[in-house]
Structure formats: structure tokens, C-alpha cells
N, C-alpha and C. Protein backbone atom coordinates (compact mmCIF):
# COMPACT_ATOMS: atom_id res chain seq x y z
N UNK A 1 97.80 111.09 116.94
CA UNK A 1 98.49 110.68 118.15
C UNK A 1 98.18 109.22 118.43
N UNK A 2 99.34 108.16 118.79
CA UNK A 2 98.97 107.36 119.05
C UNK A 2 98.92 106.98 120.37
N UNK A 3 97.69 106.31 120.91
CA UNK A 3 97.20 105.93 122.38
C UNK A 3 98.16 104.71 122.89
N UNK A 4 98.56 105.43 123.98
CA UNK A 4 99.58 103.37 124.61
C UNK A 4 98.60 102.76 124.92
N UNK A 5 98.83 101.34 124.84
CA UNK A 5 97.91 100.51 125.38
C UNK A 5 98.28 100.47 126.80
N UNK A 6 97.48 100.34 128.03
CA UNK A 6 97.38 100.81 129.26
C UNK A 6 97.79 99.57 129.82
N UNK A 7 99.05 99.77 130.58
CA UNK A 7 99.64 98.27 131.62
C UNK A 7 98.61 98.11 132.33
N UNK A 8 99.10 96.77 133.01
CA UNK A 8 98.17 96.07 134.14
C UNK A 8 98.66 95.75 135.57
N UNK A 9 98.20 96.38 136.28
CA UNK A 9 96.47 96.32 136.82
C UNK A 9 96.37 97.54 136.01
N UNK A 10 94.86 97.43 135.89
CA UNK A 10 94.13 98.39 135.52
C UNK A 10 92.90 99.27 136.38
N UNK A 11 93.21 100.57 137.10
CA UNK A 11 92.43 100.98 137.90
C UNK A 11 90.73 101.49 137.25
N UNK A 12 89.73 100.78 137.40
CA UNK A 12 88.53 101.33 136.78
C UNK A 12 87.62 100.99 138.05
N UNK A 13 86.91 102.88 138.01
CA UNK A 13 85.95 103.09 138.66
C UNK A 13 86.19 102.83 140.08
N UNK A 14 87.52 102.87 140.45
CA UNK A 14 87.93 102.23 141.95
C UNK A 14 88.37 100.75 142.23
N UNK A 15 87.55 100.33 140.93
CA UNK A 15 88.38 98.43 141.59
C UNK A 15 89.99 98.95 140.69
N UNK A 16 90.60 97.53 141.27
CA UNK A 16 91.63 96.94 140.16
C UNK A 16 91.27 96.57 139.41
N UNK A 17 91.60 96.32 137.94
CA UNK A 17 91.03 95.19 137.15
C UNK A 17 92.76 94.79 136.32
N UNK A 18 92.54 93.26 136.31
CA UNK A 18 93.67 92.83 135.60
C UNK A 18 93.34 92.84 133.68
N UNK A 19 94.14 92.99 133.03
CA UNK A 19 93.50 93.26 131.69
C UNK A 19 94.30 92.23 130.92
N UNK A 20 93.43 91.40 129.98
CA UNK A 20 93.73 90.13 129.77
C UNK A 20 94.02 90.48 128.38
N UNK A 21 95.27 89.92 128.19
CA UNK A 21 96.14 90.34 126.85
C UNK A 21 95.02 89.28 125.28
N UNK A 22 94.72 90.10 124.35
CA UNK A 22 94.01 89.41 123.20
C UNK A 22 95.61 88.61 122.74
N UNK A 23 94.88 87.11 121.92
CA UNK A 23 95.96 86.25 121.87
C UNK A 23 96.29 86.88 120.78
N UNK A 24 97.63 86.55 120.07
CA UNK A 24 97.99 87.04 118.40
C UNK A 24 97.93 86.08 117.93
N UNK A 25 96.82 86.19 117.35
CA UNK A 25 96.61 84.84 115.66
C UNK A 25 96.81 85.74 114.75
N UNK A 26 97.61 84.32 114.09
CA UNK A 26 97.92 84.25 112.52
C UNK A 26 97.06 83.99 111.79
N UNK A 27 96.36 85.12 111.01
CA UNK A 27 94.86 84.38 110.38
C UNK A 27 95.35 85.16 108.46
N UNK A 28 96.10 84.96 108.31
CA UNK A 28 96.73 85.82 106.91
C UNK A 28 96.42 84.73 105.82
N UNK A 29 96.48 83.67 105.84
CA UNK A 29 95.81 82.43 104.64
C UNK A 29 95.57 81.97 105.30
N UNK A 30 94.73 80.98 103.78
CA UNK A 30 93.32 80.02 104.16
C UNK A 30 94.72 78.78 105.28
N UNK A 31 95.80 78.77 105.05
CA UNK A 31 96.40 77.86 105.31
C UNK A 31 96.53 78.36 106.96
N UNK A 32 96.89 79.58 107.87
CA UNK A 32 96.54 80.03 108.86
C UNK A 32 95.29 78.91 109.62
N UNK A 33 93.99 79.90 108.54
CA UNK A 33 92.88 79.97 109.16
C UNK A 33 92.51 78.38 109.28
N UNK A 34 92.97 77.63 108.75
CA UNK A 34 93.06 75.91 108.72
C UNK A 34 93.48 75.09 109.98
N UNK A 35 94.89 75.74 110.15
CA UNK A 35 95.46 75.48 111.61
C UNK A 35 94.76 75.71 112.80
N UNK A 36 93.85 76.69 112.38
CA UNK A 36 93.21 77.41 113.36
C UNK A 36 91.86 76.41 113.64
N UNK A 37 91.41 76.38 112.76
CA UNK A 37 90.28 75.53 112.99
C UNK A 37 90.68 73.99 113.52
N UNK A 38 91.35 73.69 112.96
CA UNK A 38 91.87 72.37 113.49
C UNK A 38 92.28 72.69 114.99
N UNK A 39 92.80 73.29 115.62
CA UNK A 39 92.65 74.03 116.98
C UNK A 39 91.89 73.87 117.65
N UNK A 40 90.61 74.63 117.61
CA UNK A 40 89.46 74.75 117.60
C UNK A 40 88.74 73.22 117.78
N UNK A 41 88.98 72.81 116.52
CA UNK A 41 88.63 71.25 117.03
C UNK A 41 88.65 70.41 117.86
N UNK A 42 90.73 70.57 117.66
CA UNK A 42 91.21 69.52 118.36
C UNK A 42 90.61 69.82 119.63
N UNK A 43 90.56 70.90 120.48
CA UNK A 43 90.05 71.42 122.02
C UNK A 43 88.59 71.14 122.34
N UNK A 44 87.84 71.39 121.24
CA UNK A 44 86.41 70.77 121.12
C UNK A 44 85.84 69.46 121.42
N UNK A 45 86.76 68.47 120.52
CA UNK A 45 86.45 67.00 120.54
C UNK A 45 87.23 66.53 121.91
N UNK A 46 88.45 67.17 122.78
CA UNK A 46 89.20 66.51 123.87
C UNK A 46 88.48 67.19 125.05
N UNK A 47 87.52 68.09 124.68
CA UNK A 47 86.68 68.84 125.57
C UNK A 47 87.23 69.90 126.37
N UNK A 48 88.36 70.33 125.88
CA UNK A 48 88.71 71.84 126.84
C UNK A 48 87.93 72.65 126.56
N UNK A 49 87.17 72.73 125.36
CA UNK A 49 86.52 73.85 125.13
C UNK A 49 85.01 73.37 124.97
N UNK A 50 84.17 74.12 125.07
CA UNK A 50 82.30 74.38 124.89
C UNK A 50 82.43 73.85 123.21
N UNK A 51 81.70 72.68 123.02
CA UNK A 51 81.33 72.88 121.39
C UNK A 51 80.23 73.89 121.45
N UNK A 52 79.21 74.21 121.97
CA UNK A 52 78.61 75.53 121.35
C UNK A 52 79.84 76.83 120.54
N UNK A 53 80.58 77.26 122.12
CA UNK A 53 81.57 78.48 121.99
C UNK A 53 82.28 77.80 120.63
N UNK A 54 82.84 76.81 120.27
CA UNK A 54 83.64 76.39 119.33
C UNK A 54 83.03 76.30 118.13
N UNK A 55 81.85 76.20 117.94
CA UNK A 55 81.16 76.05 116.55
C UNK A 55 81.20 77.59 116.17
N UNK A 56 80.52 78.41 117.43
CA UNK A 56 81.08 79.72 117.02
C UNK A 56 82.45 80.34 116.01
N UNK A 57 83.52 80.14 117.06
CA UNK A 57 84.37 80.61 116.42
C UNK A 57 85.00 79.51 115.28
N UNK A 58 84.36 78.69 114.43
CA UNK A 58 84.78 77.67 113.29
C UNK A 58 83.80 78.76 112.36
N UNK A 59 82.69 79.07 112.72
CA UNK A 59 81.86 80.19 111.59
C UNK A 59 82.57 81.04 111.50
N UNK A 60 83.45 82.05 112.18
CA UNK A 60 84.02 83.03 112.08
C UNK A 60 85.35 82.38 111.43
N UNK A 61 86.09 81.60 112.22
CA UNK A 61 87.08 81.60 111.22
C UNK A 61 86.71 81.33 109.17
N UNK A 62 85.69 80.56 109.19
CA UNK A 62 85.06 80.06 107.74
C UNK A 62 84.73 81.60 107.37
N UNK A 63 84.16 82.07 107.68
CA UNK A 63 84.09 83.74 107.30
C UNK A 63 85.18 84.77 106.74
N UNK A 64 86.07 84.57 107.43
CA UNK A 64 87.17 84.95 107.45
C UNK A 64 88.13 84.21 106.20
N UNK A 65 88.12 83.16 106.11
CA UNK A 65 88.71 82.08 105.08
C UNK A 65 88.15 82.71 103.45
N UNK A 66 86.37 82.48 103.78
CA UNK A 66 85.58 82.77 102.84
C UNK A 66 86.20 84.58 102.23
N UNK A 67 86.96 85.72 103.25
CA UNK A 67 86.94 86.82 102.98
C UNK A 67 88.43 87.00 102.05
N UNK A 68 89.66 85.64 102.89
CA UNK A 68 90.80 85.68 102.12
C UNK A 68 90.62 85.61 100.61
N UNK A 69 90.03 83.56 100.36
CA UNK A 69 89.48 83.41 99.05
C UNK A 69 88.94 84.85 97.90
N UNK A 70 87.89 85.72 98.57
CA UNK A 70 87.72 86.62 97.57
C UNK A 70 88.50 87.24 97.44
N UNK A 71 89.32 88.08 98.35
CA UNK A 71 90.45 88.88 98.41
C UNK A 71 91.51 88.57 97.23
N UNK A 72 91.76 86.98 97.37
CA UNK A 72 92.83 86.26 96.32
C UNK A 72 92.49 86.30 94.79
N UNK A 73 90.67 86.21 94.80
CA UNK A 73 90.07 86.10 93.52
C UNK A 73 89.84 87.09 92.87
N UNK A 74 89.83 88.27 93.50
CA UNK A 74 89.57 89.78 93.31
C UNK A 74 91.31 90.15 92.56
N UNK A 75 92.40 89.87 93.24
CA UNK A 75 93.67 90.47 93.07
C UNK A 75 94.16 89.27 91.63
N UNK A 76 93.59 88.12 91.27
CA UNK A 76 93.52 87.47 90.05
C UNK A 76 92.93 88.24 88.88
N UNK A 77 91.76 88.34 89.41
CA UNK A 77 90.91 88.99 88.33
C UNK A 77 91.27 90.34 87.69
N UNK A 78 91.64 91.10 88.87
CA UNK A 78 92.78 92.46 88.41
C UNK A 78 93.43 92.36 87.47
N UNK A 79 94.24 91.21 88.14
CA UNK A 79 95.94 91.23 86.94
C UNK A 79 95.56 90.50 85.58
N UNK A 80 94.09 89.72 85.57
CA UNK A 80 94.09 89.37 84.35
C UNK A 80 92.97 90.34 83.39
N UNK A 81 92.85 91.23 83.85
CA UNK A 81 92.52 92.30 83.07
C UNK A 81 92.97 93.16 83.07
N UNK A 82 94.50 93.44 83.84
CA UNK A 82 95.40 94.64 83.63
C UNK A 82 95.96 92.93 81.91
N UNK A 83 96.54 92.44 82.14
CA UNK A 83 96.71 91.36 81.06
C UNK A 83 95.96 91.87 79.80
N UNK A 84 95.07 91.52 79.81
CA UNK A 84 94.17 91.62 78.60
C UNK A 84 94.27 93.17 78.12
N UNK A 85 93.97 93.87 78.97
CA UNK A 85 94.49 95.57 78.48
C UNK A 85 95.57 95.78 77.84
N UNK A 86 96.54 94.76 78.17
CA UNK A 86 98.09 95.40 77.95
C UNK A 86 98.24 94.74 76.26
N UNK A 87 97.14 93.76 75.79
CA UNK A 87 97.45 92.92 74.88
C UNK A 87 96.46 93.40 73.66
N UNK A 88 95.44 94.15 74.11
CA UNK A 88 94.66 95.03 73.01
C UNK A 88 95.22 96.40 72.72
């Protein structure tokens, strides 16, 4: 069964609470996760954002980058040993 996600306001424990929508990033390539950081930056260095909070999420996105890369190197390495199988 799938759960709706619950409109807003949101009644908990007696208060209201307003429920703050998660943004939708595009984090699908390193080319995404690039934009992203540059983001990140740009808001960092013009100061909208905390460089602490921002160094944060530049590790996570690099994490994330670092997880595509294997992902890409893993689905190479596959096909070049489905390759080599097909040729012995």
C-alpha cells in the first residue's frame, strides 16, 4: 500500500505544524552533482549560506559524485567482460 504524503498544515500532538516541502535535486551525473556544488558555492562565497553548513553539504555531494563514478566504472567493467566472454 502506498502512504500519501500528508498536506499542510500538519496537525501534531495539538500544534499546527507547517511541513516544509524537501527541494527536488537533480543529482543523476557527476555533471548534476557539479552544478550543484557550484551552487553551494556560489551561496557560500556571496554569503547566503554558513560556510560551515556548506562545506557540509560539498562532502556529501563529493560522496555522492564519488558513488556515480563507481556505479559508471562497475557498469564498464561488466560489459567488458560480458566482451571478453563473448570472444573466448
Amino acid at each position: 500500500m502506498i502512504k500519501k504524503v500528508a498536506e499542510y498544515p500538519v496537525v501534531h500532538e495539538g500544534q499546527v505544524l507547517r511541513s516544509v516541502p524537501t527541494p527536488q535535486l537533480k543529482l543523476a551525473t557527476i555533471d548534476d552533482v557539479r552544478r550543484e556544488m557550484a551552487r553551494v558555492y556560489r551561496e557560500a562565497r556571496t554569503g547566503m549560506t554558513d560556510t560551515a553548513n556548506s562545506s557540509r553539504l560539498v562532502y556529501m555531494l563529493t560522496s555522492i559524485a564519488k558513488m556515480i563514478e563507481i556505479g559508471q566504472l562497475e557498469q564498464r567493467l561488466i560489459a567488458l567482460e560480458e566482451n571478453n566472454n563473448e570472444l573466448t
